[in-house]
PDB file of N, CA and C in Angstrom:
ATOM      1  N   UNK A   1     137.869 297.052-179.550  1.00  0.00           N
ATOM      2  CA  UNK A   1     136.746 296.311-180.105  1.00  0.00           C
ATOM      3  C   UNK A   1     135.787 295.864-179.000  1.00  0.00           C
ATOM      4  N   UNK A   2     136.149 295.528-178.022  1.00  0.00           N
ATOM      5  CA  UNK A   2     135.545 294.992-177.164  1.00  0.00           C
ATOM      6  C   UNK A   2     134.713 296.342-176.309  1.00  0.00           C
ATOM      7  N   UNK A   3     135.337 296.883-176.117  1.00  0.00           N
ATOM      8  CA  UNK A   3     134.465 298.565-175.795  1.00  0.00           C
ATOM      9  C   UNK A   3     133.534 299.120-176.536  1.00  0.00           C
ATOM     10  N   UNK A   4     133.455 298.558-178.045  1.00  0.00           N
ATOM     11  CA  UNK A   4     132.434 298.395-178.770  1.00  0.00           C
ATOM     12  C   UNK A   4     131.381 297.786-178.733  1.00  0.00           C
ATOM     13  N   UNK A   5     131.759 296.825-178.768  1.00  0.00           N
ATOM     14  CA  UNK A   5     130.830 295.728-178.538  1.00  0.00           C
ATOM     15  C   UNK A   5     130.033 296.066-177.030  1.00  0.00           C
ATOM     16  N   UNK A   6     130.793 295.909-175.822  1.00  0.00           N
ATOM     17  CA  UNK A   6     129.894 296.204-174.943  1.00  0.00           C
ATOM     18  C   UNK A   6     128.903 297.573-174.564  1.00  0.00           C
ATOM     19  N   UNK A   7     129.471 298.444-175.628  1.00  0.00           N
ATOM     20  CA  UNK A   7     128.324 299.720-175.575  1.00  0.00           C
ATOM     21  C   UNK A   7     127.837 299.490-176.253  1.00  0.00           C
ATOM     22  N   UNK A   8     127.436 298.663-177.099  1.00  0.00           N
ATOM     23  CA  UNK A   8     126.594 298.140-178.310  1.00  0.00           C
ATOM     24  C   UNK A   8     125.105 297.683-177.338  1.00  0.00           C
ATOM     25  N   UNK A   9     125.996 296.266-176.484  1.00  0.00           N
ATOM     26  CA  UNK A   9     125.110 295.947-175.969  1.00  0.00           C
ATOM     27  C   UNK A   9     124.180 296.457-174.687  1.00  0.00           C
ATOM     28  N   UNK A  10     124.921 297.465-174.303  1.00  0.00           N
ATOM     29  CA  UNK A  10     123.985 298.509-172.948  1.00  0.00           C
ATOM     30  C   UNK A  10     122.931 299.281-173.930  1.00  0.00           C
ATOM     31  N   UNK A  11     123.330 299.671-175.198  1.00  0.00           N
ATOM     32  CA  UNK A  11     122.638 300.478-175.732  1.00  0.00           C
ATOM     33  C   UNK A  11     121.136 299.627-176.149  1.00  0.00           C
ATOM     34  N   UNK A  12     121.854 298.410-176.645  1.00  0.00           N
ATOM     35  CA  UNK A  12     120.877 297.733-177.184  1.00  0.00           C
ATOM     36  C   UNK A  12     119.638 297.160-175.817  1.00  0.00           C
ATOM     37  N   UNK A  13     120.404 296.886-174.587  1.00  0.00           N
ATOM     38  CA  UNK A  13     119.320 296.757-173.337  1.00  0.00           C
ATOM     39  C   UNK A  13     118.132 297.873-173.349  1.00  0.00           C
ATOM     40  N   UNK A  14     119.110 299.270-173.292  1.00  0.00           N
ATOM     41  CA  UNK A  14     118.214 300.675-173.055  1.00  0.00           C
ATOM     42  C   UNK A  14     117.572 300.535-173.830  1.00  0.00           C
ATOM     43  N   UNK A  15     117.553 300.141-175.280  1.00  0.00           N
ATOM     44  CA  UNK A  15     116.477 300.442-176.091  1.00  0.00           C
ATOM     45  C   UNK A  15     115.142 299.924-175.795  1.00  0.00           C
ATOM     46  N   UNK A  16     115.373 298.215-175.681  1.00  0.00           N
ATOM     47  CA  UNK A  16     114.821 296.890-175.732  1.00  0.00           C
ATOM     48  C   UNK A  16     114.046 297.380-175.030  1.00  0.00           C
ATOM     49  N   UNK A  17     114.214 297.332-173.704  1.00  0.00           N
ATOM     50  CA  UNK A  17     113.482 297.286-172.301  1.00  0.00           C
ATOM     51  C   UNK A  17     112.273 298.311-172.158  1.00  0.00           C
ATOM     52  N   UNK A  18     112.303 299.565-172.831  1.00  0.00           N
ATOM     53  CA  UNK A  18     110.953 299.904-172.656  1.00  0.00           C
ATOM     54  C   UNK A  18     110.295 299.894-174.396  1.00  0.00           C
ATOM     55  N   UNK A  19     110.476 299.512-174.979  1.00  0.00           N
ATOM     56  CA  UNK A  19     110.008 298.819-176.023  1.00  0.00           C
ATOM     57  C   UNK A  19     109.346 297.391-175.667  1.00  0.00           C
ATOM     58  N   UNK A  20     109.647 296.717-175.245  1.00  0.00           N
ATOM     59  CA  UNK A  20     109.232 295.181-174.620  1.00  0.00           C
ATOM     60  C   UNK A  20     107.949 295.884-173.784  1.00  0.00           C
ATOM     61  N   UNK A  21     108.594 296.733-172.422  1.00  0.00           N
ATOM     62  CA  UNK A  21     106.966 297.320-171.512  1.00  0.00           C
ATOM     63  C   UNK A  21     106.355 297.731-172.812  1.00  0.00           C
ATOM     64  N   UNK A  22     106.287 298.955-173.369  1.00  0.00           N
ATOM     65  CA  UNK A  22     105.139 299.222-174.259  1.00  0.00           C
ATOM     66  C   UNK A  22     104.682 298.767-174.814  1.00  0.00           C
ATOM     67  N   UNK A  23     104.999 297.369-175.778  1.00  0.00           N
ATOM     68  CA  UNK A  23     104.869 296.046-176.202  1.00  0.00           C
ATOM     69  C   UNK A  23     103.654 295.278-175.216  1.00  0.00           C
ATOM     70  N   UNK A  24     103.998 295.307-174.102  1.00  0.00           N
ATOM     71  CA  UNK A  24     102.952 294.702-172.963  1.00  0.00           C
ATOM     72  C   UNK A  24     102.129 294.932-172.760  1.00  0.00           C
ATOM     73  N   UNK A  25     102.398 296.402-172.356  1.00  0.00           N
ATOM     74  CA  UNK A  25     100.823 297.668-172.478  1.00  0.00           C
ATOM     75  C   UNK A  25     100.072 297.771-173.561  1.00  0.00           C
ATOM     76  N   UNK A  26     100.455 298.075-174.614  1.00  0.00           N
ATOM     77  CA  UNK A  26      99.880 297.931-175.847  1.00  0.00           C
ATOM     78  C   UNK A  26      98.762 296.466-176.138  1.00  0.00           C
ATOM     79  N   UNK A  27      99.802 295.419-176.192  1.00  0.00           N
ATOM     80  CA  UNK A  27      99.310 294.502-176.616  1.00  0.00           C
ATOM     81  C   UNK A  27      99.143 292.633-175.647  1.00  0.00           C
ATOM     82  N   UNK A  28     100.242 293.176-175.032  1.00  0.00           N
ATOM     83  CA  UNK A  28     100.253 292.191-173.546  1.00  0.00           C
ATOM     84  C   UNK A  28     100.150 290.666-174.475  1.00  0.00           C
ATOM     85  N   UNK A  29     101.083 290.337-173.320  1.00  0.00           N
ATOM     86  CA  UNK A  29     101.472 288.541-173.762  1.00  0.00           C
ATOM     87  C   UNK A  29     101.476 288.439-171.705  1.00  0.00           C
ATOM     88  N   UNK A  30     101.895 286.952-171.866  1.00  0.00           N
ATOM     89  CA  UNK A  30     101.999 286.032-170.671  1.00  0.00           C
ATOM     90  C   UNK A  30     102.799 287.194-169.659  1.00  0.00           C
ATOM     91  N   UNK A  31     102.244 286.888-168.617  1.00  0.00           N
ATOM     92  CA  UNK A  31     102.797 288.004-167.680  1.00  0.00           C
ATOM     93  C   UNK A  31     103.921 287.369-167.127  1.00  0.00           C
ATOM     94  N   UNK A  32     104.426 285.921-167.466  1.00  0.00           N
ATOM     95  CA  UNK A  32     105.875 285.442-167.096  1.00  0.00           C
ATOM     96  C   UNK A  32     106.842 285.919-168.021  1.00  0.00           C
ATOM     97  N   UNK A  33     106.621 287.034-168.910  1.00  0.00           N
ATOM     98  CA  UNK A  33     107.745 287.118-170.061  1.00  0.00           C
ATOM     99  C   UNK A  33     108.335 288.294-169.403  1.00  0.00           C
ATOM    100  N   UNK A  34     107.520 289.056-168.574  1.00  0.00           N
ATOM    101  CA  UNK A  34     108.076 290.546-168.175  1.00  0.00           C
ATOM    102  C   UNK A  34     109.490 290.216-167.262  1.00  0.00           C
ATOM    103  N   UNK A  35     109.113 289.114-166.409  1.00  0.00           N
ATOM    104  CA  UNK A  35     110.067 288.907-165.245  1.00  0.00           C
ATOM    105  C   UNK A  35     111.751 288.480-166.219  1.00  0.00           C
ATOM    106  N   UNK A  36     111.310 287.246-167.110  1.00  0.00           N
ATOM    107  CA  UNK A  36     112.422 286.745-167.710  1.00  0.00           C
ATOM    108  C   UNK A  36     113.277 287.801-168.629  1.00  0.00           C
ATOM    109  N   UNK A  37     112.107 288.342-169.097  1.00  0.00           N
ATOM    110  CA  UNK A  37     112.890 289.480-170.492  1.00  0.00           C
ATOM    111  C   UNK A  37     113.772 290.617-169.554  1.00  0.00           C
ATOM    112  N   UNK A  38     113.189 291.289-168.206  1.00  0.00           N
ATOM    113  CA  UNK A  38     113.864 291.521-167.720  1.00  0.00           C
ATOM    114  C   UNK A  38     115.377 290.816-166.891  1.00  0.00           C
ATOM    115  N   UNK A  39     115.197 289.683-166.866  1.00  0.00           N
ATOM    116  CA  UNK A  39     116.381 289.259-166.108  1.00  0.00           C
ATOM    117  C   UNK A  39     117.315 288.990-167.291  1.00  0.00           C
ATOM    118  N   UNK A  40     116.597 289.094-168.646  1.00  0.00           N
ATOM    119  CA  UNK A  40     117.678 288.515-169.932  1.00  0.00           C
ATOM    120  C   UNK A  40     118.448 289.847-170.082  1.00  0.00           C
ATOM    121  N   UNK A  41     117.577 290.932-169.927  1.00  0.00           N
ATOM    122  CA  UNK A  41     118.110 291.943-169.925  1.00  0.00           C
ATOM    123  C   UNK A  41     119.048 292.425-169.113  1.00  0.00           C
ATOM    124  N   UNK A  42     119.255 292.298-167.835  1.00  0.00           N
ATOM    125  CA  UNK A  42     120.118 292.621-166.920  1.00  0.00           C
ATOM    126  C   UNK A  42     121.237 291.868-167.032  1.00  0.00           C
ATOM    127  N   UNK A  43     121.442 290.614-167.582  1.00  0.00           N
ATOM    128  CA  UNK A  43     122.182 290.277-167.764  1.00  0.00           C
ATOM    129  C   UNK A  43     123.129 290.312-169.185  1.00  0.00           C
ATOM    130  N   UNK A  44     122.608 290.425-170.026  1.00  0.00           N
ATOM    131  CA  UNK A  44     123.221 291.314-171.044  1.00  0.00           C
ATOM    132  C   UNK A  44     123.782 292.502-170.909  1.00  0.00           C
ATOM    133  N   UNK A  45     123.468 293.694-170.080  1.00  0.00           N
ATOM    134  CA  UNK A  45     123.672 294.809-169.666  1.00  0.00           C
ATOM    135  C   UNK A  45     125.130 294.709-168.796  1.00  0.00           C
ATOM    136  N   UNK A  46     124.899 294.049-167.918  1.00  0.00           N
ATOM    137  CA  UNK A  46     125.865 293.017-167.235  1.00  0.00           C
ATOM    138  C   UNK A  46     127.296 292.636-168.160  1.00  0.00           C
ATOM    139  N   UNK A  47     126.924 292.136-168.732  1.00  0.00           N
ATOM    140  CA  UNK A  47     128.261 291.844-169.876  1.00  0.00           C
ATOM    141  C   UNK A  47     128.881 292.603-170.510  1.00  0.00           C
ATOM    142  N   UNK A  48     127.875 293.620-171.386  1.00  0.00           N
ATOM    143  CA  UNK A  48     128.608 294.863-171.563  1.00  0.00           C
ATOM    144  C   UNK A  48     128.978 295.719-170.699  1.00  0.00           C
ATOM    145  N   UNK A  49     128.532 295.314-169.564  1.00  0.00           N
ATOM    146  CA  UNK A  49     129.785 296.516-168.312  1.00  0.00           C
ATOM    147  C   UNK A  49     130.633 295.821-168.481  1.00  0.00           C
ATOM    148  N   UNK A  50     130.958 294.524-167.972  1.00  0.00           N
ATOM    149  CA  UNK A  50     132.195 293.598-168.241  1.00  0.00           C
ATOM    150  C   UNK A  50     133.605 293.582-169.336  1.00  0.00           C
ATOM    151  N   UNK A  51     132.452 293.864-170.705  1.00  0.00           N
ATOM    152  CA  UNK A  51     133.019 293.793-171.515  1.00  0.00           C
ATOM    153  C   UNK A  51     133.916 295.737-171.827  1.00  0.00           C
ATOM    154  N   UNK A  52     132.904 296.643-171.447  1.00  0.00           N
ATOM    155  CA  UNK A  52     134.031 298.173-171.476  1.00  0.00           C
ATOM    156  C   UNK A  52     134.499 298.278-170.406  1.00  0.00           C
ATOM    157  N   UNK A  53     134.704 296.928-169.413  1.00  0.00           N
ATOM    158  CA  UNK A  53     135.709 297.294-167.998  1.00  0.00           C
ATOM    159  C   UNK A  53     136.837 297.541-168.913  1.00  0.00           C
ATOM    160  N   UNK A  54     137.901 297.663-167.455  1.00  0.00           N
ATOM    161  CA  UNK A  54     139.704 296.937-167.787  1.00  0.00           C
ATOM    162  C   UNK A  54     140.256 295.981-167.878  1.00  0.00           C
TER     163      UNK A  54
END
C-alpha cells in the first residue's frame, strides 16, 4: 500500500509541476508562487521516494 501511495504521489508531482509553469506562462500570478509551489513540490516527491523505499 504504501508503494502505492508513494507512486501516486511522484506521479502526481510530474504532472503538477509543468502544469503550474504553463499555468504561469499562460496566465501568470505572483512570481513568489513559482519558488514555493516548487519547493511544495519537491517535497512531496521527497516522500513518495520515502514512502516506495524499504
Amino acid at each position: 500500500m504504501r508503494h502505492h501511495l508513494g507512486l501516486a504521489l511522484q506521479f502526481f508531482v510530474l504532472v503538477a509541476l509543468p502544469l503550474i509553469c504553463w499555468w504561469q506562462l499562460t496566465f501568470g500570478f505572483s512570481l513568489i508562487w513559482m519558488p514555493a509551489l516548487l519547493t511544495v513540490g519537491i517535497v512531496i516527491f521527497w516522500i513518495g521516494t520515502k514512502l516506495r523505499g524499504p
